[in-house]
Protein backbone atom coordinates (compact mmCIF):
# COMPACT_ATOMS: atom_id res chain seq x y z
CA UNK A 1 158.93 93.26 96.01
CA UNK A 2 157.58 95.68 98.31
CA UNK A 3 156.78 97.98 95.25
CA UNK A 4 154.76 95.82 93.49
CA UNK A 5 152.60 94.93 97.02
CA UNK A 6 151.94 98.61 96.59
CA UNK A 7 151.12 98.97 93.60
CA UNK A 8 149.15 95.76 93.65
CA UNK A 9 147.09 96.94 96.93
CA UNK A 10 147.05 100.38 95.78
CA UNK A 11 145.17 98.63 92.24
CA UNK A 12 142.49 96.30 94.72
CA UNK A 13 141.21 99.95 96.26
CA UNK A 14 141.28 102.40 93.12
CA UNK A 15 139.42 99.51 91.25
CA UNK A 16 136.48 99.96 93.60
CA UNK A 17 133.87 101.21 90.96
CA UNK A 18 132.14 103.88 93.21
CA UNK A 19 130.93 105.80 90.14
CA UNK A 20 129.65 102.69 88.67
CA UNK A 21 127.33 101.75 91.68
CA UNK A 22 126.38 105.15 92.94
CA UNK A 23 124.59 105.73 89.92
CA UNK A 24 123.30 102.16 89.86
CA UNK A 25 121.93 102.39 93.01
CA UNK A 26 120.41 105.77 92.19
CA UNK A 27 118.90 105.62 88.70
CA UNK A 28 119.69 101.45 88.21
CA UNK A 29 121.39 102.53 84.91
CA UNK A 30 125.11 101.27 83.81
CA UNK A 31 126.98 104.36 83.74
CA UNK A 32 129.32 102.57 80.90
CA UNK A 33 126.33 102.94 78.60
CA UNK A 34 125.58 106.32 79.17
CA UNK A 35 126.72 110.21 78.59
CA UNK A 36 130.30 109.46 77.66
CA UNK A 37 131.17 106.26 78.95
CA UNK A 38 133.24 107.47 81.38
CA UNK A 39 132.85 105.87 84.86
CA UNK A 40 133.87 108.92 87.00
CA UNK A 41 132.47 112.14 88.26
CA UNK A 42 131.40 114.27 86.00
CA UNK A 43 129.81 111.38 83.60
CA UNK A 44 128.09 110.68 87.00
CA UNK A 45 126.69 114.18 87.15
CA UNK A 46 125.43 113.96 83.52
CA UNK A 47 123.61 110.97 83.78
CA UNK A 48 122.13 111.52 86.69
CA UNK A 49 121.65 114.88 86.10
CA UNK A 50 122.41 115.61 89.57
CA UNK A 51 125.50 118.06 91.00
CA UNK A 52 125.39 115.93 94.33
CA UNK A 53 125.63 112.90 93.30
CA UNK A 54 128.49 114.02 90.76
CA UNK A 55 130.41 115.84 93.96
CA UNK A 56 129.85 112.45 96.31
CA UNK A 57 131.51 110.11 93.23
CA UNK A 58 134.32 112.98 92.88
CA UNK A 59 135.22 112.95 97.03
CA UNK A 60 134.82 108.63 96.65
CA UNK A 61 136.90 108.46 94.34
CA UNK A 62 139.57 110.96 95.45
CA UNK A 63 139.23 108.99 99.14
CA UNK A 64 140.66 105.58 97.00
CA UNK A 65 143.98 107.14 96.28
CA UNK A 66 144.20 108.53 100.11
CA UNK A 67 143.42 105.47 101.27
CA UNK A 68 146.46 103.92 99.13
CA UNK A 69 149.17 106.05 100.18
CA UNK A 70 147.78 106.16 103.95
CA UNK A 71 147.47 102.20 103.82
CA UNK A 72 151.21 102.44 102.60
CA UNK A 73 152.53 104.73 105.44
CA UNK A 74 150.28 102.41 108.14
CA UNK A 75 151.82 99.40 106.39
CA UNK A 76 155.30 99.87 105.16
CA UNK A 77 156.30 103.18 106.48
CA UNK A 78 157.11 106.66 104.62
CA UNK A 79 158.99 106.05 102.01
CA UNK A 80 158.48 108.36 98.96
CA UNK A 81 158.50 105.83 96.33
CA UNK A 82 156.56 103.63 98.24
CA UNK A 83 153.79 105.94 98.35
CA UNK A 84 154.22 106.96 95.15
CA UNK A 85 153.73 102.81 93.74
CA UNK A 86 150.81 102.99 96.20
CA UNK A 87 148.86 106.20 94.27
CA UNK A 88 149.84 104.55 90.90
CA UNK A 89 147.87 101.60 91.57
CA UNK A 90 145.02 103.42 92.71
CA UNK A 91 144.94 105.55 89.84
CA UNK A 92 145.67 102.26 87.45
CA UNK A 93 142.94 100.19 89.24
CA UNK A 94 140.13 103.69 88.92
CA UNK A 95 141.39 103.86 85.20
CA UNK A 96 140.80 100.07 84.67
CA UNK A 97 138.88 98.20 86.87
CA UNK A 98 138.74 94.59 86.96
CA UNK A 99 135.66 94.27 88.20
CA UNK A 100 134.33 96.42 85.15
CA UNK A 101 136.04 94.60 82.16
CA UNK A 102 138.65 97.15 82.51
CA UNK A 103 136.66 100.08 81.52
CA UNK A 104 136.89 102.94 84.06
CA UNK A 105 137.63 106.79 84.57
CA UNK A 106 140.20 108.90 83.96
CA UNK A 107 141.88 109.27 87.68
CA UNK A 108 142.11 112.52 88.22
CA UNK A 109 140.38 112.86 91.24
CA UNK A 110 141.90 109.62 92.26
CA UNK A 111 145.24 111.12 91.88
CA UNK A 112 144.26 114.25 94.13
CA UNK A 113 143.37 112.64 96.89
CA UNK A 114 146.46 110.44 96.68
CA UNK A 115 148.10 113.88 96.50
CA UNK A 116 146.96 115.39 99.88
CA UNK A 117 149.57 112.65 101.73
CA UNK A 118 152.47 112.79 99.33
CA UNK A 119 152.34 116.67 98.07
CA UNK A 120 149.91 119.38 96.56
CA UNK A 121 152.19 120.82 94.24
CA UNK A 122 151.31 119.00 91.48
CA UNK A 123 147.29 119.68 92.33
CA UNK A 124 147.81 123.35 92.80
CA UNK A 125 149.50 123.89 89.50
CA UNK A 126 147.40 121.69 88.09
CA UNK A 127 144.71 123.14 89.47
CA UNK A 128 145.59 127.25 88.72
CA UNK A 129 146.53 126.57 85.20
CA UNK A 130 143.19 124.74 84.66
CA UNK A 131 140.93 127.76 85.62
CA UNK A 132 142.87 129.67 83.36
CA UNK A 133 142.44 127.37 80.42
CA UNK A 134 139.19 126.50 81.12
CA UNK A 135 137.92 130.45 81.05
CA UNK A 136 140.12 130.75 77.56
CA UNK A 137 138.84 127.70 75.65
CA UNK A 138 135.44 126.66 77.84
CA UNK A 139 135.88 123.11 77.07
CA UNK A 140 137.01 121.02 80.58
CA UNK A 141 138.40 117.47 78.81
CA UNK A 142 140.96 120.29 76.67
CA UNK A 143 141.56 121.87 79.76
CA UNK A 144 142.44 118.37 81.38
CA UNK A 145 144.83 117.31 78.78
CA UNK A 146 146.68 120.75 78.40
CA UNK A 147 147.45 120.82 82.61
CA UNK A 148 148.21 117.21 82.63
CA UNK A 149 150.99 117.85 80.09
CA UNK A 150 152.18 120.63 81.22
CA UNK A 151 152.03 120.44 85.09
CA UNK A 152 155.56 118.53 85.31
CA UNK A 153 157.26 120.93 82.91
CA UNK A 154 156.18 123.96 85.16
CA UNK A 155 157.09 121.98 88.19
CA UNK A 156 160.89 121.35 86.69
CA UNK A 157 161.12 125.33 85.99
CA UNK A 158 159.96 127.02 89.51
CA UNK A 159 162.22 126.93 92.89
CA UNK A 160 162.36 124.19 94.82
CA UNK A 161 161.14 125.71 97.78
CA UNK A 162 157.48 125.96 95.95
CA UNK A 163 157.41 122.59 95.48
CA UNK A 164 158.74 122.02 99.55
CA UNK A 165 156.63 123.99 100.96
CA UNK A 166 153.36 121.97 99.89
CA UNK A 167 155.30 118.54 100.60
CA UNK A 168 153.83 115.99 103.10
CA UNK A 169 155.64 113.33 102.19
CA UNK A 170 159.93 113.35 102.79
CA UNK A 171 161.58 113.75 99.47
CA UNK A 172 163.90 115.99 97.41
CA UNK A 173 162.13 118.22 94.64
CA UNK A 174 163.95 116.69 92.03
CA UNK A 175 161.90 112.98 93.31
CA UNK A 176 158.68 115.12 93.64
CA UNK A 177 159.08 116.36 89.67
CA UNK A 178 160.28 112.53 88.73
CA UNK A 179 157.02 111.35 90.20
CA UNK A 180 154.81 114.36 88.53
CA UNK A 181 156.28 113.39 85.30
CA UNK A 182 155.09 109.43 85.56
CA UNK A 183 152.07 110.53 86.78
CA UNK A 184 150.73 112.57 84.05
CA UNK A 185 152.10 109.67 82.13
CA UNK A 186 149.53 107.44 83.45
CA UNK A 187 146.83 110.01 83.38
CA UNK A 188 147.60 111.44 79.73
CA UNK A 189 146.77 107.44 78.92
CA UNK A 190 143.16 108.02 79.98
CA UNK A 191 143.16 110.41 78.09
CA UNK A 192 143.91 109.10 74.81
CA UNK A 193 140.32 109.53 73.20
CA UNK A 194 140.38 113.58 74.02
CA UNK A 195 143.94 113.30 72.10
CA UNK A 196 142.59 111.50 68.99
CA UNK A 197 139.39 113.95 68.79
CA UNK A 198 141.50 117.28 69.02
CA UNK A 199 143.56 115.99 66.42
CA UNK A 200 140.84 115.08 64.07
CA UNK A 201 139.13 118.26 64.25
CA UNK A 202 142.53 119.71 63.89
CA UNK A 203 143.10 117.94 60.44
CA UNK A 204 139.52 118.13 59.00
């Protein structure tokens, strides 16, 4: 039961649509209806044209999954999984927002800042493979997809005192990699148009 409170709470925060009514309130435009679609940072920053405004919906939206897994810890104490249910929801309620018909971002900032109170391992890998990709095929949704896949396979393969020594949260790697491999679950879902277009251009 106490799961699905967390989950459930961590949903009603990561649903807040920050991206939606930032740009609203800056440029009164629907930011489902423009650039991509996407309700999220960097759609933010195209629309508006503005690097500030894209930044300030990033850090809002990473601040909904901290406030999950902190709300957690106040609320039910620091259990791992707990946590964990808690960042879930606030990545599931980002991704699909009931307030916005269910069309949202893609939670990967939500996710980081969920991150900073259960473990960074998962961000920094993420993170250092992305730069790498990024500079090798300059396009950033290929570059998401590619480290969301394969962040929990190089998380199973290096010692478990890389993955300790950026924990915050009390758990055993083995937990840490369970949870990394659910996550990019959830986050490889948002992801799903990126998937379909790579593969068309692959069989045209």
């Amino acid at each position: 039961m106490l799961y699905f409170i967390c989950l459930v709470g961590g949903y009603v925060i990561g649903s807040l649509p920050t991206a939606y009514l930032v740009v609203k309130q800056k440029t009164g435009a629907d930011i489902r209806e423009a650039g991509s679609g996407n309700v999220g940072g960097f759609n933010a920053f195209r629309v508006t044209n503005s690097k500030l405004i894209g930044y300030l919906v990033g850090v809002l939206d990473g601040l909904k999954g901290l406030v999950a897994v902190l709300f957690v810890g106040l609320f039910f104490g620091e259990d791992f999984w707990l946590k964990t249910f808690g960042l879930f929801g606030s990545v599931l309620g980002h991704n699909y927002p009931m307030w916005l018909r269910f069309k949202g971002g893609r939670g990967l900032a939500t996710a980081c800042g969920g991150l900073f109170l259960i473990g960074v391992s998962y961000t920094v890998v993420w993170c250092s493979m992305w730069v790498l990709v990024y500079r090798l095929k300059k396009d950033i949704l290929f570059a998401n997809v590619f480290c969301i896949l394969a962040t929990p396979f190089i998380l199973a393969v290096i010692p478990d005192r890389a993955i300790n020594v950026f924990m915050v949260a009390s758990a055993e790697s083995v937990a840490y990699i369970q949870f990394s491999g659910a996550l990019s679950f959830m986050l490889i879902l948002s992801h799903v148009d990126t998937l379909k277009s790579f593969f068309k251009q692959k069989t045209v």
